[in-house]
C-alpha atoms as a PDB file:
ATOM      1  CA  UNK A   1     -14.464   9.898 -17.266  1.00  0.00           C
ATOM      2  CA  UNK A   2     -10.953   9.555 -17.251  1.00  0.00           C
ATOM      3  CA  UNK A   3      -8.532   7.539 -19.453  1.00  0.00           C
ATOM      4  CA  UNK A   4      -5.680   5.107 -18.005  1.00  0.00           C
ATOM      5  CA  UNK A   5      -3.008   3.227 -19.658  1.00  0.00           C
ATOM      6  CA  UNK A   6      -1.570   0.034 -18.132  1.00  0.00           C
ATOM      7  CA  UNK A   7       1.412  -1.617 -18.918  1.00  0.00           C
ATOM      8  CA  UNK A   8       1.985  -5.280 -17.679  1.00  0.00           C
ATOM      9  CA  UNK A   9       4.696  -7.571 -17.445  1.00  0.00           C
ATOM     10  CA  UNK A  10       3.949 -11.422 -17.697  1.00  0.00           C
ATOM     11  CA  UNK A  11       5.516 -13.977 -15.978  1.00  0.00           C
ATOM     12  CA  UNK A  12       6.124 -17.329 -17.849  1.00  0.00           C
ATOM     13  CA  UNK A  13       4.161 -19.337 -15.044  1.00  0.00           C
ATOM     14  CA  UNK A  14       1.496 -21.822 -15.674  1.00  0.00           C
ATOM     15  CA  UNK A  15      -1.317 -20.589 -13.217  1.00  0.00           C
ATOM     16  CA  UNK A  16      -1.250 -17.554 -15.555  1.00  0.00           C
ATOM     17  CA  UNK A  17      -1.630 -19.720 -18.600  1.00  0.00           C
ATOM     18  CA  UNK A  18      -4.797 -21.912 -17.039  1.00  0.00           C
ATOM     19  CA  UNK A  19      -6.299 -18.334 -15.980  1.00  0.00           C
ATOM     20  CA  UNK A  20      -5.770 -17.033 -19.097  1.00  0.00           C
ATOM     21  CA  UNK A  21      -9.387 -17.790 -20.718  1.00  0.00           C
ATOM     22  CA  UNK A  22     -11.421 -16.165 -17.551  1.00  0.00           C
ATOM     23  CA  UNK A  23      -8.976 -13.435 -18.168  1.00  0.00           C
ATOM     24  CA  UNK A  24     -10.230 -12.717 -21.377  1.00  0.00           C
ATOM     25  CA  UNK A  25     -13.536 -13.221 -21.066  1.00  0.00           C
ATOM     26  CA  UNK A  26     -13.085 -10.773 -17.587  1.00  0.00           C
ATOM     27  CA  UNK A  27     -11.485  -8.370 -20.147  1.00  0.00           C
ATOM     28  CA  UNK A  28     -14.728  -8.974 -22.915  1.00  0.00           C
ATOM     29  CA  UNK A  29     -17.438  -7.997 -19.919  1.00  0.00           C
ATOM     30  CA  UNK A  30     -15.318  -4.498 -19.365  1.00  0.00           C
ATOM     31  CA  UNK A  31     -15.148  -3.697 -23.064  1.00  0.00           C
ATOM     32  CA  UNK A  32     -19.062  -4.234 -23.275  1.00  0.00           C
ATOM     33  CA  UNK A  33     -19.461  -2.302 -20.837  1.00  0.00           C
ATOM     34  CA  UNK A  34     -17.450   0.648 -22.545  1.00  0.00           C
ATOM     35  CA  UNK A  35     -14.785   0.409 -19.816  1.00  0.00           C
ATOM     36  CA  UNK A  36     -12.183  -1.146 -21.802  1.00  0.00           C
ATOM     37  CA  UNK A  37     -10.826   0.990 -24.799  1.00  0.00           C
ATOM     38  CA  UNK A  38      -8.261  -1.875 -25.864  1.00  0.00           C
ATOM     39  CA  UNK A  39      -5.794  -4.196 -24.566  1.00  0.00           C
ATOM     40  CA  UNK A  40      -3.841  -7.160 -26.039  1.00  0.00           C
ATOM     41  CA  UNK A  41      -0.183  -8.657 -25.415  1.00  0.00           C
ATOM     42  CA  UNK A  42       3.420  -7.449 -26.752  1.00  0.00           C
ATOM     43  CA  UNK A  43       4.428  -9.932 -29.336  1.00  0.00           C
ATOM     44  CA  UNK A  44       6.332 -11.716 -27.392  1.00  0.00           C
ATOM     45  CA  UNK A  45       3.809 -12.298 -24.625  1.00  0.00           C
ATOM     46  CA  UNK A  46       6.190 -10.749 -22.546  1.00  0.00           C
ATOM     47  CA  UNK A  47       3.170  -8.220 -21.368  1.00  0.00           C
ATOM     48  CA  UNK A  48       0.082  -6.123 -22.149  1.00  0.00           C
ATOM     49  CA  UNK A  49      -1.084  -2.562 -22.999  1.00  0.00           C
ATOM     50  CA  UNK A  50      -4.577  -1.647 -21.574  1.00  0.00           C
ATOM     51  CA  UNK A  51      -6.535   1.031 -22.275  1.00  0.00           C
ATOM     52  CA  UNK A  52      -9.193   2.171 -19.599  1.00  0.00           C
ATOM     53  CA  UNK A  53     -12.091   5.067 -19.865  1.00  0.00           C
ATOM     54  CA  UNK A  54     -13.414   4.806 -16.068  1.00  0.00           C
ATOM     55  CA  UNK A  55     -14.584   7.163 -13.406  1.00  0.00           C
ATOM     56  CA  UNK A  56     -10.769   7.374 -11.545  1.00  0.00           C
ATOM     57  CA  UNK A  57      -8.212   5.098 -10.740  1.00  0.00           C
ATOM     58  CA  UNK A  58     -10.205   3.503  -7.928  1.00  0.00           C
ATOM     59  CA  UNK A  59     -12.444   2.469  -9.868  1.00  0.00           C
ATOM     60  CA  UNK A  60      -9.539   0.706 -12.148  1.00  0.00           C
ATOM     61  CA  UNK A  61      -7.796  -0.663  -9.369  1.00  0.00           C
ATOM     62  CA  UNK A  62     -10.844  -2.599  -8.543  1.00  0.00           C
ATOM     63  CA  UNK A  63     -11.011  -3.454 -11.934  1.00  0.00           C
ATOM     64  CA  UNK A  64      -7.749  -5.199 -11.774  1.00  0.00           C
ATOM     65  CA  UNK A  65      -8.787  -6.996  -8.074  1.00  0.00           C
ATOM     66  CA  UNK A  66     -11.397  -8.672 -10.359  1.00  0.00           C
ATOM     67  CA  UNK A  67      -8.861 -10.080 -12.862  1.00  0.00           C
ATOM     68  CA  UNK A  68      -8.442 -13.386 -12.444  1.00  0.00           C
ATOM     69  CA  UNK A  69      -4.690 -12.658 -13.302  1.00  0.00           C
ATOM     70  CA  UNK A  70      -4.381 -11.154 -10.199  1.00  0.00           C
ATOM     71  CA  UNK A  71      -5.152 -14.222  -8.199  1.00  0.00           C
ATOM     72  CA  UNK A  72      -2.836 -16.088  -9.539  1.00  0.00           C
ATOM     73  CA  UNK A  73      -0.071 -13.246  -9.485  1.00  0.00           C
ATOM     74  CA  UNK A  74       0.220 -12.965 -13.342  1.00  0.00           C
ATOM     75  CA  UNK A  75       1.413 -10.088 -14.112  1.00  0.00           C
ATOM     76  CA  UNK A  76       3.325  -7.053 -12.536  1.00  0.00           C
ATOM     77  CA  UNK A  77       2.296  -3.423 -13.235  1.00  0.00           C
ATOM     78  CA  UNK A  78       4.952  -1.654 -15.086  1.00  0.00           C
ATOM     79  CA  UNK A  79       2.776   1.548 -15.741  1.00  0.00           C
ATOM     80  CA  UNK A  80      -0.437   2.677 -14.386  1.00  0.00           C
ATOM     81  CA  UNK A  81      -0.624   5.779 -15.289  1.00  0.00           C
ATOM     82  CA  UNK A  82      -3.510   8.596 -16.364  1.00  0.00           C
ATOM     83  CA  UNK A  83      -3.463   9.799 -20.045  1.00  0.00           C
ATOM     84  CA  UNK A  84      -5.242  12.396 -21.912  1.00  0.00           C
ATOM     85  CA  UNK A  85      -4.963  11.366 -25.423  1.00  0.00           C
ATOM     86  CA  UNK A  86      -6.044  14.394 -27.999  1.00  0.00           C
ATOM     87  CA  UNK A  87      -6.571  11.925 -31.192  1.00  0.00           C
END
């Protein structure tokens, strides 16, 4: 297994707002299933920090084609990027 951060920007659009329940509940199904570390907004809803354990980044990039953020263009990645946390 391998562990990913992600770093998102939000845009303020609406379509991002209505998806935002199936987004979270999308989010809920991947951290039952132990692929999810953590995630939540900045503060000032400006973004997100995820925290992935998955096989490799294919596996999280068709994590993210599942997110019904992405259909709606919610978000742009800022950082995608494998880390190897020691803590």
């Amino acid at each position: 297994m391998a562990t990913y951060v992600l770093h998102l920007a939000f845009d303020g659009a609406p379509a991002r707002m209505a998806a935002r329940p199936a987004h979270r509940e999308h989010l809920r199904r991947l951290k039952e299933e132990g692929r999810l570390v953590t995630a939540g907004p900045w503060a000032d809803d400006s973004g997100a920090l995820h925290v992935y354990e998955v096989a490799d980044e294919a596996e999280l990039r068709e994590i993210l084609r599942a997110d019904p953020y992405t259909a709606v263009n919610g978000y742009e990645i800022v950082l995608l990027k494998e880390w190897t946390p020691i803590m």
